[in-house]
Protein backbone atom coordinates (compact mmCIF):
# COMPACT_ATOMS: atom_id res chain seq x y z
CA UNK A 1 88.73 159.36 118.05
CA UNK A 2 90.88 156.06 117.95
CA UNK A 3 89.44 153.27 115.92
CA UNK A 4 88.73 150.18 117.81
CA UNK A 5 90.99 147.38 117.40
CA UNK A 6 89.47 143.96 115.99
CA UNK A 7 89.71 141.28 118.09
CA UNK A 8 91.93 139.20 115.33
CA UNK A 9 94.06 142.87 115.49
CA UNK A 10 94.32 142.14 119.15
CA UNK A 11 95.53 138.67 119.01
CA UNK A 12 98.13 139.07 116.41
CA UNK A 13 96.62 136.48 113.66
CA UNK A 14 94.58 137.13 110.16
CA UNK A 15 90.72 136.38 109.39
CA UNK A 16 91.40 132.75 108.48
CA UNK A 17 93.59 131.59 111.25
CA UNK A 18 92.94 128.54 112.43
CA UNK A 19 91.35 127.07 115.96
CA UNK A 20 95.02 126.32 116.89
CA UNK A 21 96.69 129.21 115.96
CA UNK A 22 94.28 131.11 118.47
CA UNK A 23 95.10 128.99 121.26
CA UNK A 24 98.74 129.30 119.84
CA UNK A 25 98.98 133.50 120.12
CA UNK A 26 96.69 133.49 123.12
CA UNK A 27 98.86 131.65 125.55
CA UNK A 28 101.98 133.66 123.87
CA UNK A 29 100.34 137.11 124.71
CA UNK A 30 98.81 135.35 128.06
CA UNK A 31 102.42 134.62 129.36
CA UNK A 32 103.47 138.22 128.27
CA UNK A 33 100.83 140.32 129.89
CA UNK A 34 99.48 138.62 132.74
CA UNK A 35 99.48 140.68 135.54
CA UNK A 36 100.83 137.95 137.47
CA UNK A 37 103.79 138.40 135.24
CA UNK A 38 103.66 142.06 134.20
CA UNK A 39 102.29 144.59 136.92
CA UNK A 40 100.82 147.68 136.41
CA UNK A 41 97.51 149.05 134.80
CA UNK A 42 99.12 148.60 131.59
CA UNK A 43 99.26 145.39 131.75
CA UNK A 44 96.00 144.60 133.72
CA UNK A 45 94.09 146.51 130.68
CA UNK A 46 95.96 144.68 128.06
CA UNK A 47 95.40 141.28 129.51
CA UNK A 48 91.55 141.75 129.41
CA UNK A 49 91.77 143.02 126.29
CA UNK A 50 93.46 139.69 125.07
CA UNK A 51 91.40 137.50 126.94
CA UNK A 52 88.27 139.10 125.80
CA UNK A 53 89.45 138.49 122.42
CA UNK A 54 90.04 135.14 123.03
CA UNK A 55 86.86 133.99 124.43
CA UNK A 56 85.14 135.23 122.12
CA UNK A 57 87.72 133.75 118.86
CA UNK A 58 87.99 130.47 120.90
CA UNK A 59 84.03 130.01 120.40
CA UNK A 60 82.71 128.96 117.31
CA UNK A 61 79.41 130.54 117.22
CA UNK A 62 80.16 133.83 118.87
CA UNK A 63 83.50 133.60 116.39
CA UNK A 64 80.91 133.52 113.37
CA UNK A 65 78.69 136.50 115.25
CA UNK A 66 81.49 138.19 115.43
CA UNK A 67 82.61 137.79 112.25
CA UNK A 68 79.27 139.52 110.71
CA UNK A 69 78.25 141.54 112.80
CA UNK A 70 81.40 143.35 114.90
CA UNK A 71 80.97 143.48 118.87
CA UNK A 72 77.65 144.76 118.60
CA UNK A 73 76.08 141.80 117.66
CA UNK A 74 77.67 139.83 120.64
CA UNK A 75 75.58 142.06 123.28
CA UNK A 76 75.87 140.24 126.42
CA UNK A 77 77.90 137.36 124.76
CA UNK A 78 81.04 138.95 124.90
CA UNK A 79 83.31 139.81 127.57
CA UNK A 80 85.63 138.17 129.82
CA UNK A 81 84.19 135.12 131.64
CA UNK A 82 86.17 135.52 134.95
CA UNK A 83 83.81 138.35 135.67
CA UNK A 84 85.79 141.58 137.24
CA UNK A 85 88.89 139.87 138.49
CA UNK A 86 91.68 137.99 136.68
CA UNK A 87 92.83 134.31 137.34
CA UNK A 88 95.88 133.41 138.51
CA UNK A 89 98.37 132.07 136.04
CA UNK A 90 98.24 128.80 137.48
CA UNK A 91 94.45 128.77 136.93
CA UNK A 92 94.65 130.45 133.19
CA UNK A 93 96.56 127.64 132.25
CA UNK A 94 94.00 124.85 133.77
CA UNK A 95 91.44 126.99 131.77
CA UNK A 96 93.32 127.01 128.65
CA UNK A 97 93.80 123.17 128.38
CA UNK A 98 90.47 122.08 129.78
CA UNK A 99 89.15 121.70 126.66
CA UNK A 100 91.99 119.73 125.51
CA UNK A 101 90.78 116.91 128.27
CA UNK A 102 94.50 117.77 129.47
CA UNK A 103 94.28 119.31 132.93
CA UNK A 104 90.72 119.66 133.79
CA UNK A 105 89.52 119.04 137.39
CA UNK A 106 89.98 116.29 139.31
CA UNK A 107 88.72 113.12 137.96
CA UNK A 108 89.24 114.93 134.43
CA UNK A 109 92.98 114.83 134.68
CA UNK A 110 95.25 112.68 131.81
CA UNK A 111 95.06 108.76 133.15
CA UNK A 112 97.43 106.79 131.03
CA UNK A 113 95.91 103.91 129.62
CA UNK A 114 96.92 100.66 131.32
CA UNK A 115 100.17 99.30 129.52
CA UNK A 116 99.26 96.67 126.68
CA UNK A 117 100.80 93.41 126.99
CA UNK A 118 104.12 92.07 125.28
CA UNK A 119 104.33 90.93 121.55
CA UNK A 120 105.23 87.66 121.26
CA UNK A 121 107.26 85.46 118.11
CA UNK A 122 106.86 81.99 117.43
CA UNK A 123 109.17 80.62 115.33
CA UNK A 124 107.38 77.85 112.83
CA UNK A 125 109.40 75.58 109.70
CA UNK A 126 106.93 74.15 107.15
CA UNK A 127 107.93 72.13 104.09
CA UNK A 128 108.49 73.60 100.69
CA UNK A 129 105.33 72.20 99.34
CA UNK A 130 103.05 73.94 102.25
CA UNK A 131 104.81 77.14 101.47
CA UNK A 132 103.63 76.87 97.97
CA UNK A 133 100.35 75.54 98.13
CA UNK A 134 99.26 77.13 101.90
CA UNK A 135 98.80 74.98 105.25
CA UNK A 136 96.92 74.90 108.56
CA UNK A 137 99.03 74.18 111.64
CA UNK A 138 98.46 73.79 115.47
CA UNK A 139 100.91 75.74 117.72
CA UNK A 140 101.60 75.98 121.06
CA UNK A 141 103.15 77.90 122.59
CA UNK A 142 103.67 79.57 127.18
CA UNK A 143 102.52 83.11 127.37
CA UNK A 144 101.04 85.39 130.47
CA UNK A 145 97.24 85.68 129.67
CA UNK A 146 93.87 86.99 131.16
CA UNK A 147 93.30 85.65 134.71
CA UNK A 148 90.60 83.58 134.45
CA UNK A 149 90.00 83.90 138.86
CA UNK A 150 89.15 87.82 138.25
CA UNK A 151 88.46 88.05 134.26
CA UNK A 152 91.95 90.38 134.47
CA UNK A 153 91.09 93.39 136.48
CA UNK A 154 93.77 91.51 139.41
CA UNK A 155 90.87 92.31 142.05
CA UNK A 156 89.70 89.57 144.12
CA UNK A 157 85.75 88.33 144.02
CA UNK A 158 83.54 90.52 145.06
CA UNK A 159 85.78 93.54 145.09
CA UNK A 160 86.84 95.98 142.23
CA UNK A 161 89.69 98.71 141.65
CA UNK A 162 89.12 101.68 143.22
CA UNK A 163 90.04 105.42 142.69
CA UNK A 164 93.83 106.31 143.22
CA UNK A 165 93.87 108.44 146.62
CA UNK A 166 97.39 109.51 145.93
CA UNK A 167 96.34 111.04 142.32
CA UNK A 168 92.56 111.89 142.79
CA UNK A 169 92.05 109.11 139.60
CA UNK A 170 93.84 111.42 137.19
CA UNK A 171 96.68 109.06 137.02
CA UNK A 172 99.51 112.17 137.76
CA UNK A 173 100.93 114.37 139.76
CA UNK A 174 100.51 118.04 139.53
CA UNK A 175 102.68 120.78 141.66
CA UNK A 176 102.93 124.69 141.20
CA UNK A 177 106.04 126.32 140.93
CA UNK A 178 106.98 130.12 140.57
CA UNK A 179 108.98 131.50 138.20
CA UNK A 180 109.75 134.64 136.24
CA UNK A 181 106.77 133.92 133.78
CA UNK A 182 104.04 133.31 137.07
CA UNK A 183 102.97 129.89 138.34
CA UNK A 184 104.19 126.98 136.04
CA UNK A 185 102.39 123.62 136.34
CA UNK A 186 104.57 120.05 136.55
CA UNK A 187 103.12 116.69 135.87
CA UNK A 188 104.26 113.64 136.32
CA UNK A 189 103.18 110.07 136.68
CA UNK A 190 101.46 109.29 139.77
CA UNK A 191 103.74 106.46 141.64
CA UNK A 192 100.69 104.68 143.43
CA UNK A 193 99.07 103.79 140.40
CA UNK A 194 101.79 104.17 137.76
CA UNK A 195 99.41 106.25 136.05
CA UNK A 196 96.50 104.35 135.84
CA UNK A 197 94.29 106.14 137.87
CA UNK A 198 92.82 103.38 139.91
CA UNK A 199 94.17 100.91 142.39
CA UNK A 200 93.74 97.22 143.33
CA UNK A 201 93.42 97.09 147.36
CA UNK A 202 92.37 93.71 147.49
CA UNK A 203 94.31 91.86 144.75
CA UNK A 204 93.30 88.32 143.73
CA UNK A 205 95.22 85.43 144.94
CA UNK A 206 95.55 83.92 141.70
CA UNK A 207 97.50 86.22 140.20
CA UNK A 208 98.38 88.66 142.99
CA UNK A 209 96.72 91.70 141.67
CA UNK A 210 98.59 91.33 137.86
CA UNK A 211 95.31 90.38 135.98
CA UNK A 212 97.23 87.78 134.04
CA UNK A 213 98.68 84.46 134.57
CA UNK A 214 101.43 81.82 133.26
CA UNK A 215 98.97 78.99 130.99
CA UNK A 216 99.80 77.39 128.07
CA UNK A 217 98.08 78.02 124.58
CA UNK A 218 97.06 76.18 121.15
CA UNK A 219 95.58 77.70 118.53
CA UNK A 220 95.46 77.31 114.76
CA UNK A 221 97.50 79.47 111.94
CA UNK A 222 96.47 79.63 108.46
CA UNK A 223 99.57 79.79 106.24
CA UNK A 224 98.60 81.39 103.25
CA UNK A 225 99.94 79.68 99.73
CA UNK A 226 102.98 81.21 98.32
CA UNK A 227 104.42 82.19 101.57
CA UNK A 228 108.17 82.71 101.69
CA UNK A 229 111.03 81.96 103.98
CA UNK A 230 111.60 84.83 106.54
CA UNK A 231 107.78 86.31 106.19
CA UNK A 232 106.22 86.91 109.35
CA UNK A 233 101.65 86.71 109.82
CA UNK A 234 100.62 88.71 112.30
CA UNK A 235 98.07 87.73 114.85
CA UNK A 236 96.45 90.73 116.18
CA UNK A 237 95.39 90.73 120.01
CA UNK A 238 97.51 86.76 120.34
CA UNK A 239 100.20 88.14 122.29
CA UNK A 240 101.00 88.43 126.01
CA UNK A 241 97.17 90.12 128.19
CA UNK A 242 98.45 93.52 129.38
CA UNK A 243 98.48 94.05 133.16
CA UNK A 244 94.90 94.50 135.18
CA UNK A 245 92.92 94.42 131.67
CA UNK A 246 95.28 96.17 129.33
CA UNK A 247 94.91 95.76 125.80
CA UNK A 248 96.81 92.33 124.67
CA UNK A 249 99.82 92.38 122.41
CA UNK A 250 100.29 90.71 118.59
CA UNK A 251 101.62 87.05 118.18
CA UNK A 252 104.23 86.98 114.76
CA UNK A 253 104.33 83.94 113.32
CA UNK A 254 108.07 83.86 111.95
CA UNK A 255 107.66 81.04 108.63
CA UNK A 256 110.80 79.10 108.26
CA UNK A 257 110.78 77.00 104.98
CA UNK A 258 113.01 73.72 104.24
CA UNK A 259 114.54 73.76 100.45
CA UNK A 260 113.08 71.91 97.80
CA UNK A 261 115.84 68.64 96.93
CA UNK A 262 116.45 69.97 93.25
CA UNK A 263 113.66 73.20 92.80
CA UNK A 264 115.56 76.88 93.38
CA UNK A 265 113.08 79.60 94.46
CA UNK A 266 113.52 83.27 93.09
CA UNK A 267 110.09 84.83 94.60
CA UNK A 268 107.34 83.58 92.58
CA UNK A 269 109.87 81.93 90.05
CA UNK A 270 111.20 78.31 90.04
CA UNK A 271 114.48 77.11 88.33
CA UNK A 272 115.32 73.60 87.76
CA UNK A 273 119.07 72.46 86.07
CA UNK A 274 118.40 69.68 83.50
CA UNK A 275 121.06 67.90 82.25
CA UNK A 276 120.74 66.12 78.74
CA UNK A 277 123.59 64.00 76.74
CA UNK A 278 125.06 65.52 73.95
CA UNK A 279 122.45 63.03 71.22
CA UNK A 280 119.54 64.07 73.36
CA UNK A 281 120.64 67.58 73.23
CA UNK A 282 121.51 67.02 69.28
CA UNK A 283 118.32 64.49 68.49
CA UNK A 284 116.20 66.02 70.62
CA UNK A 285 113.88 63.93 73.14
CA UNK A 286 111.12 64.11 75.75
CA UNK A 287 111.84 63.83 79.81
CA UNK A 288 110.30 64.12 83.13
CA UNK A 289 110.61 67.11 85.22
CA UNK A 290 109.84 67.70 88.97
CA UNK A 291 107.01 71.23 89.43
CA UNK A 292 105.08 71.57 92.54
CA UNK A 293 102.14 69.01 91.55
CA UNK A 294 104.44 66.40 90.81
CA UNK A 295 106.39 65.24 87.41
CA UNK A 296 105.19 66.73 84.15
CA UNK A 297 106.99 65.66 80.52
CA UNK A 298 108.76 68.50 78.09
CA UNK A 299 109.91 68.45 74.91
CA UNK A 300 113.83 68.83 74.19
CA UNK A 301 113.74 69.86 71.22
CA UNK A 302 116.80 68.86 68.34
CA UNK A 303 119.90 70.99 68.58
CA UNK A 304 119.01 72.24 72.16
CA UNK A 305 121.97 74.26 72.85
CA UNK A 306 123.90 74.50 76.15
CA UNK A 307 121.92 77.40 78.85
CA UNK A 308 119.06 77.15 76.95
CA UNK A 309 116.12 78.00 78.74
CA UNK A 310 112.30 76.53 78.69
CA UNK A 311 109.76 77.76 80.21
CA UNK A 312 106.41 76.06 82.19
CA UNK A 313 103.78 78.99 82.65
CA UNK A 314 102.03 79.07 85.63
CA UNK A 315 104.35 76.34 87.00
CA UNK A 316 105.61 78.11 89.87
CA UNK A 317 104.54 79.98 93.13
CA UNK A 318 101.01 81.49 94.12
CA UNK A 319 101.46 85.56 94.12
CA UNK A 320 100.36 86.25 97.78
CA UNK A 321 98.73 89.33 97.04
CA UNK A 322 96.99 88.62 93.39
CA UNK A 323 95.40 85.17 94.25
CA UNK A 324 94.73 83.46 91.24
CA UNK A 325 98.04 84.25 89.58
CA UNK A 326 101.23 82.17 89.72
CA UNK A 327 104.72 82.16 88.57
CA UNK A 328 106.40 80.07 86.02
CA UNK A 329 108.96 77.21 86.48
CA UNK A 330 112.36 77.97 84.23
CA UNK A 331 114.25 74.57 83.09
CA UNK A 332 117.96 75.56 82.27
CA UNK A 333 119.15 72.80 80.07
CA UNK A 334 122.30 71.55 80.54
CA UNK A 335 124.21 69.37 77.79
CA UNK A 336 126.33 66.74 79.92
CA UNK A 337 129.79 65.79 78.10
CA UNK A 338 130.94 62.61 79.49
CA UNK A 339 134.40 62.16 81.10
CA UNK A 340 135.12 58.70 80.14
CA UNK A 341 134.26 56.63 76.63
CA UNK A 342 133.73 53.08 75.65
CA UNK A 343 135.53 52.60 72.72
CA UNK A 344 132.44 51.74 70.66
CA UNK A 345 131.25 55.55 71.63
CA UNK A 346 134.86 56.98 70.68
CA UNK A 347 134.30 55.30 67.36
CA UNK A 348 130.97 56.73 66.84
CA UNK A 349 131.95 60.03 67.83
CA UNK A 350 134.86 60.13 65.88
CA UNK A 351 132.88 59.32 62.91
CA UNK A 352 130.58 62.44 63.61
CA UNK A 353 134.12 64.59 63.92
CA UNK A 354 134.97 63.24 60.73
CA UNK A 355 131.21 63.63 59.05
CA UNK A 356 131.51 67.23 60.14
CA UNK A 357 135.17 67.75 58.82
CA UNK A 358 136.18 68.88 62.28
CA UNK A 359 139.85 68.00 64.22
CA UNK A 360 139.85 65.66 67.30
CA UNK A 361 142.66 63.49 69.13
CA UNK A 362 141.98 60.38 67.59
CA UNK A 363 142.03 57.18 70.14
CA UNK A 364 143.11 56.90 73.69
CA UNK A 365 146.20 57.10 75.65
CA UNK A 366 147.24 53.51 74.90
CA UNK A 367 146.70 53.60 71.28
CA UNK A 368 148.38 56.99 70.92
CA UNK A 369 151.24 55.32 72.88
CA UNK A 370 151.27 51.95 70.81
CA UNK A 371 151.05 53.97 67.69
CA UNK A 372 154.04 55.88 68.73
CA UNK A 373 156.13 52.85 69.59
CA UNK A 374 155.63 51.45 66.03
């Protein structure tokens, strides 16, 4: 006596396989023995076997039956729901993705959402000072936004959109064709209603049936402190109002920022060149320096050397994502040798040279030419 074959057996998959990789070997072996596709009593008997397996797989709680107690604890729960007859191929496949909200009945079909409205950038240039300590601004800016005649939905007072005719309100277009395999099913967008499933007979006058008219808007953007040249804020649901109550697309605020007269940004960092004289840099002294909250006095201290560095904590820009925290403002020092002498500074320098036992060019060009004369 042959030994039944388990319904997993039947289907080509293993105890554990998932609710998709039924569906997945179903449709395979569907396609294969349908007797659309494959005649003969072969194929008749081997299609009901697979579709019995599959209704009863594709059901959770008759799955877990199953799975304890073999067929006989199904009892009338098993079997093939299309009673003694099989379903066209056409119809299998509407069966096999009704549950997938895909090709249902009509009214159940797949209506595209309406199309969302247009993103929209707004170019904005803020001083360096609001980029580092955060601003409010007022913009204003032309967009195409909710009608306010019909609230959006683009039909006139009184009247509302109505079910497609051309589609049934599935938003698509379905035709059978045969081929080799049985009845294949093509969908495409439904033309009338561009796949929105419902139609605008009596548009409004206002906007002519689009839901959304030219206006002019203001609004206010919070620029957050430490913002940066080229970052962008996005304003979700600012944009352009989609067509007949679409969603509305995102307004990007595009932050331009003008340069600071004699502060160099580096992300959070500041720089600032100093230039000292050679007895400041030697002597050492204290001088003002420009930082974001106006001039603050540092130390140079004696025998500062040339690219030295000094360093103001928390002196620079706001992190934007660790408020609270800042960067620091670097001061390069750099010693300034001047071009041109009095002769009263020659003297005095020439004394140092000679305090420190080092060679110079004594004088200028007129005494080195006078001396050479003599």
């Amino acid at each position: 006596m042959a030994t039944e074959r388990s319904y997993y057996e039947i289907l080509g998959v293993e105890r554990t396989a998932s609710d998709a990789e039924i569906k997945r070997a179903f449709r395979k072996l569907a396609q294969q023995w349908h007797p659309d596709v494959n005649s003969g009593a072969e194929a008749a008997e081997r299609f009901k076997e697979i579709n019995e397996a599959y209704q009863v797989l594709a059901d959770p709680q008759r799955r877990q039956i199953y799975d304890v107690m073999g067929r006989a604890g199904l009892g009338d729960m098993g079997g093939s729901p299309f009673g003694e007859g099989f379903p066209g191929f056409g119809d299998l496949f509407d069966a096999f993705f009704a549950g997938m909200g895909g090709m249902g009945g009509a009214g159940a079909g797949r209506r595209q959402r309406r199309p969302a409205g247009s993103d929209l950038r707004y170019n904005l240039r803020i001083s360096f000072d609001e980029a580092v300590r955060g601003v409010e601004r007022e913009i204003e800016f032309d967009l195409l936004d909710k009608c306010e005649k019909c609230g959006g939905t683009g039909a006139a007072e009184g009247s509302a959109a109505v079910s497609c005719s051309a589609c049934g309100g599935r938003g698509e277009i379905r035709s059978v064709r045969q081929t080799m395999l049985g009845q294949m099913v093509n969908v495409t967008i439904c033309n009338r209603c561009r796949g929105e499933g419902r139609v605008v007979e009596d548009p409004c006058k206002t906007c002519r049936g689009e839901g959304r008219t030219q206006r002019q808007k203001k609004m206010r953007v919070t620029i957050p402190a430490g913002i940066d040249e080229g970052h962008q804020i996005r304003l979700a649901g600012e944009g352009e109002a989609g067509p007949r109550g679409g969603q509305p697309g995102n307004l990007y605020v595009a932050v331009h920022v003008n340069p600071h007269p004699v502060l160099r940004r580096e992300g959070t960092e500041l720089y600032h060149d100093l230039e000292v004289s050679i007895a400041q840099a030697a002597l050492g002294t204290r001088v003002m320096v420009p930082t974001t909250e106006g001039e603050e006095e540092i130390e140079i201290r004696p025998g500062t050397q040339p690219g030295t560095e000094i360093r103001m904590r928390g002196k620079g820009v706001p992190h934007l994502r660790r408020p609270g925290s800042r960067g620091d403002l670097h001061v390069m020092v750099n010693v300034h040798v001047p071009s041109r002498l009095s002769k009263r500074q020659r003297q005095l320098l020439e004394e140092l040279a000679a305090e420190s036992d080092e060679t110079v060019l004594s004088g200028g060009v007129f005494e080195r030419v006078k001396d050479a004369l003599s």
